[in-house]
Protein backbone atom coordinates (compact mmCIF):
# COMPACT_ATOMS: atom_id res chain seq x y z
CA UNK A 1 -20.03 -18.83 9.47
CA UNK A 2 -19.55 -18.01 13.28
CA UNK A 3 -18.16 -21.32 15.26
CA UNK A 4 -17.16 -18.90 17.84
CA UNK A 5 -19.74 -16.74 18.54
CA UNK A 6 -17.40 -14.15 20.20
CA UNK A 7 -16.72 -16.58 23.04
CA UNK A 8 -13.35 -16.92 24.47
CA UNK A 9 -12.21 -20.28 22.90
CA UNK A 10 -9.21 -22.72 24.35
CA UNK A 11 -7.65 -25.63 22.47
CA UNK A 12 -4.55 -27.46 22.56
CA UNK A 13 -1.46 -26.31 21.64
CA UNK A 14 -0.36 -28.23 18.25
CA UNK A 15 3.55 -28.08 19.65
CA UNK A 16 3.25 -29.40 23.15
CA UNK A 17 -0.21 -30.54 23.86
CA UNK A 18 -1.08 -27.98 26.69
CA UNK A 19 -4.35 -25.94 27.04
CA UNK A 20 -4.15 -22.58 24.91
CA UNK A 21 -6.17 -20.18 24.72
CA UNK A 22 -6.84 -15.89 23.71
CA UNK A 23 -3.99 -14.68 21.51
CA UNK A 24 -2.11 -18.07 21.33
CA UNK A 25 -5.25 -19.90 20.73
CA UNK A 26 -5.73 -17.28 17.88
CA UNK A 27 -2.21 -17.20 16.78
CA UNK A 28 -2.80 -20.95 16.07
CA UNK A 29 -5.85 -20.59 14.33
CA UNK A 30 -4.26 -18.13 11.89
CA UNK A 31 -1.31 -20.18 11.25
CA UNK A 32 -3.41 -23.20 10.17
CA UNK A 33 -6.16 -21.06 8.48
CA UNK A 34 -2.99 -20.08 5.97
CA UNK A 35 -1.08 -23.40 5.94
CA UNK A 36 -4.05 -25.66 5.51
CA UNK A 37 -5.31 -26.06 1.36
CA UNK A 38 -8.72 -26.55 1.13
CA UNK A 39 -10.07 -29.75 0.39
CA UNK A 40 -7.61 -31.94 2.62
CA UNK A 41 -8.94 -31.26 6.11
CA UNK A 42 -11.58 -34.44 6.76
CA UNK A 43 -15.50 -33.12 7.61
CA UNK A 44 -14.43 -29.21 6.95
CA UNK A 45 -13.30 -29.18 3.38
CA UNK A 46 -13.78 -26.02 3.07
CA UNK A 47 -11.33 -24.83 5.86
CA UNK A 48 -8.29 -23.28 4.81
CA UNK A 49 -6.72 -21.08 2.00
CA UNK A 50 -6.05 -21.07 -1.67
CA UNK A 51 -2.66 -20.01 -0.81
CA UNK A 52 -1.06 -22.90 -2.67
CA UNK A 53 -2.81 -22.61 -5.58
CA UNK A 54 -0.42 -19.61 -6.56
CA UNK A 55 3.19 -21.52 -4.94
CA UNK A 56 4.61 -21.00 -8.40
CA UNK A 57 2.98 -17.68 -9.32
CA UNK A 58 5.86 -14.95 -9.90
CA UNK A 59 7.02 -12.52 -7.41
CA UNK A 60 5.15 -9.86 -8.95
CA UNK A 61 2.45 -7.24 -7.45
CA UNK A 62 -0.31 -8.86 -8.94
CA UNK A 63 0.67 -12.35 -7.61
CA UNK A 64 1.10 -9.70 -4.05
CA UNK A 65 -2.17 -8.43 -4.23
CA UNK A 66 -3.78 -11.85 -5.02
CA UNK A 67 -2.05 -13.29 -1.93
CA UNK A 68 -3.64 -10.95 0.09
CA UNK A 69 -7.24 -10.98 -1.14
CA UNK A 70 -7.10 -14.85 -0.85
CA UNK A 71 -5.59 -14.72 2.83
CA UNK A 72 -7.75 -11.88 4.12
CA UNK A 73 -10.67 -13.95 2.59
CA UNK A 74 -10.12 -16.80 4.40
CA UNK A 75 -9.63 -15.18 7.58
CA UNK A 76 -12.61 -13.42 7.56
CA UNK A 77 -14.32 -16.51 6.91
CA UNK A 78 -12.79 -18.72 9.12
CA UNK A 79 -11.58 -16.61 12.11
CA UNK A 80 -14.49 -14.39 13.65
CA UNK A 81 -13.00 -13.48 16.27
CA UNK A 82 -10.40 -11.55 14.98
CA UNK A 83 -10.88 -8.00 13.34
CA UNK A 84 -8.45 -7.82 10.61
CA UNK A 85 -6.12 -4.57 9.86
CA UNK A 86 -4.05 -5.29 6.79
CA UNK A 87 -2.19 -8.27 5.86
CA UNK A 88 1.51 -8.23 3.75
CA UNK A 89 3.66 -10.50 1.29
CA UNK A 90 7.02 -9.76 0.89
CA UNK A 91 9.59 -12.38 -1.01
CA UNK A 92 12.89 -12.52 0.85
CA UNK A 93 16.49 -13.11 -1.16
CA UNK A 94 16.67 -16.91 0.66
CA UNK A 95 13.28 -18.05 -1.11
CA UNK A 96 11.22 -17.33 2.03
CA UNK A 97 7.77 -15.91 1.68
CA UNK A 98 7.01 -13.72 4.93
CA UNK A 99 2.84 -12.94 5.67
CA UNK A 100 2.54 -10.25 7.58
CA UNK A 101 -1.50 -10.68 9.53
CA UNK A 102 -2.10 -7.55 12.13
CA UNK A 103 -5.18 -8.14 13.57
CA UNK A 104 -6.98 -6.98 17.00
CA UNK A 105 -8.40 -9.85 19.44
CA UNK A 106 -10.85 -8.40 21.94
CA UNK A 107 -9.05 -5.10 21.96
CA UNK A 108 -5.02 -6.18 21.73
CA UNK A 109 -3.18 -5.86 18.78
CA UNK A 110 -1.79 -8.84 17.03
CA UNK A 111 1.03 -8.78 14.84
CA UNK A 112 1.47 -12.24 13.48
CA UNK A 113 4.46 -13.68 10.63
CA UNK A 114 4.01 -16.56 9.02
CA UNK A 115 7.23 -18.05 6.84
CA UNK A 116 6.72 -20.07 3.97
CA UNK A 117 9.92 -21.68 2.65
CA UNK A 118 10.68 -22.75 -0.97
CA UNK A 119 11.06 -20.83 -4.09
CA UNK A 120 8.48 -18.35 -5.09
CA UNK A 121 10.57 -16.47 -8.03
């Protein structure tokens, strides 16, 4: 599903209410493509990840693996503009869970981290 159709998109900024748009505007998109469980956003229940469905898996490579095929899946779906490179999950020693998304937008590279805190051993 293509909301975009490779069209230059703006929005507001979800910190401070300005106009964003290009690499923030996609920055944003990614963050709450990966933060947002499916089934709570209102008309778009589909939107999101299944990230949270595996909060409590172990720090294993399976439970690795699996967090990348469900966040590279949901990207794909839900962020066209965007061509993705590789995504990775790494487990830090203070409980944080670091996503690595590197991604082009119309030609740049993105290199995006997104920290999830709480305990994922």
């Amino acid at each position: 599903m293509n909301y975009y159709h490779g069209k230059n998109v703006s929005g507001m900024c979800a910190k401070t209410g300005t106009l964003i748009s290009g690499i923030e505007h996609v920055r944003q998109s990614l963050d709450r493509i990966v933060l947002t469980r499916i089934g709570t956003r209102v008309q778009r229940r589909t939107f999101g990840s299944d990230l949270f469905a595996i909060v409590s898996a172990p720090g294993n490579e399976a439970t690795r693996l699996k967090t990348v095929s469900i966040l590279a899946r949901a990207i794909l779906k839900w962020e066209p503009r965007v061509k993705l490179s590789h995504i990775t999950f790494a487990l830090n020693s203070a409980g944080k869970s670091i996503i690595e998304i590197v991604c082009s937008y119309g030609g740049q590279s993105i290199n995006h981290n997104v920290t999830i805190i709480g305990d994922a051993s």
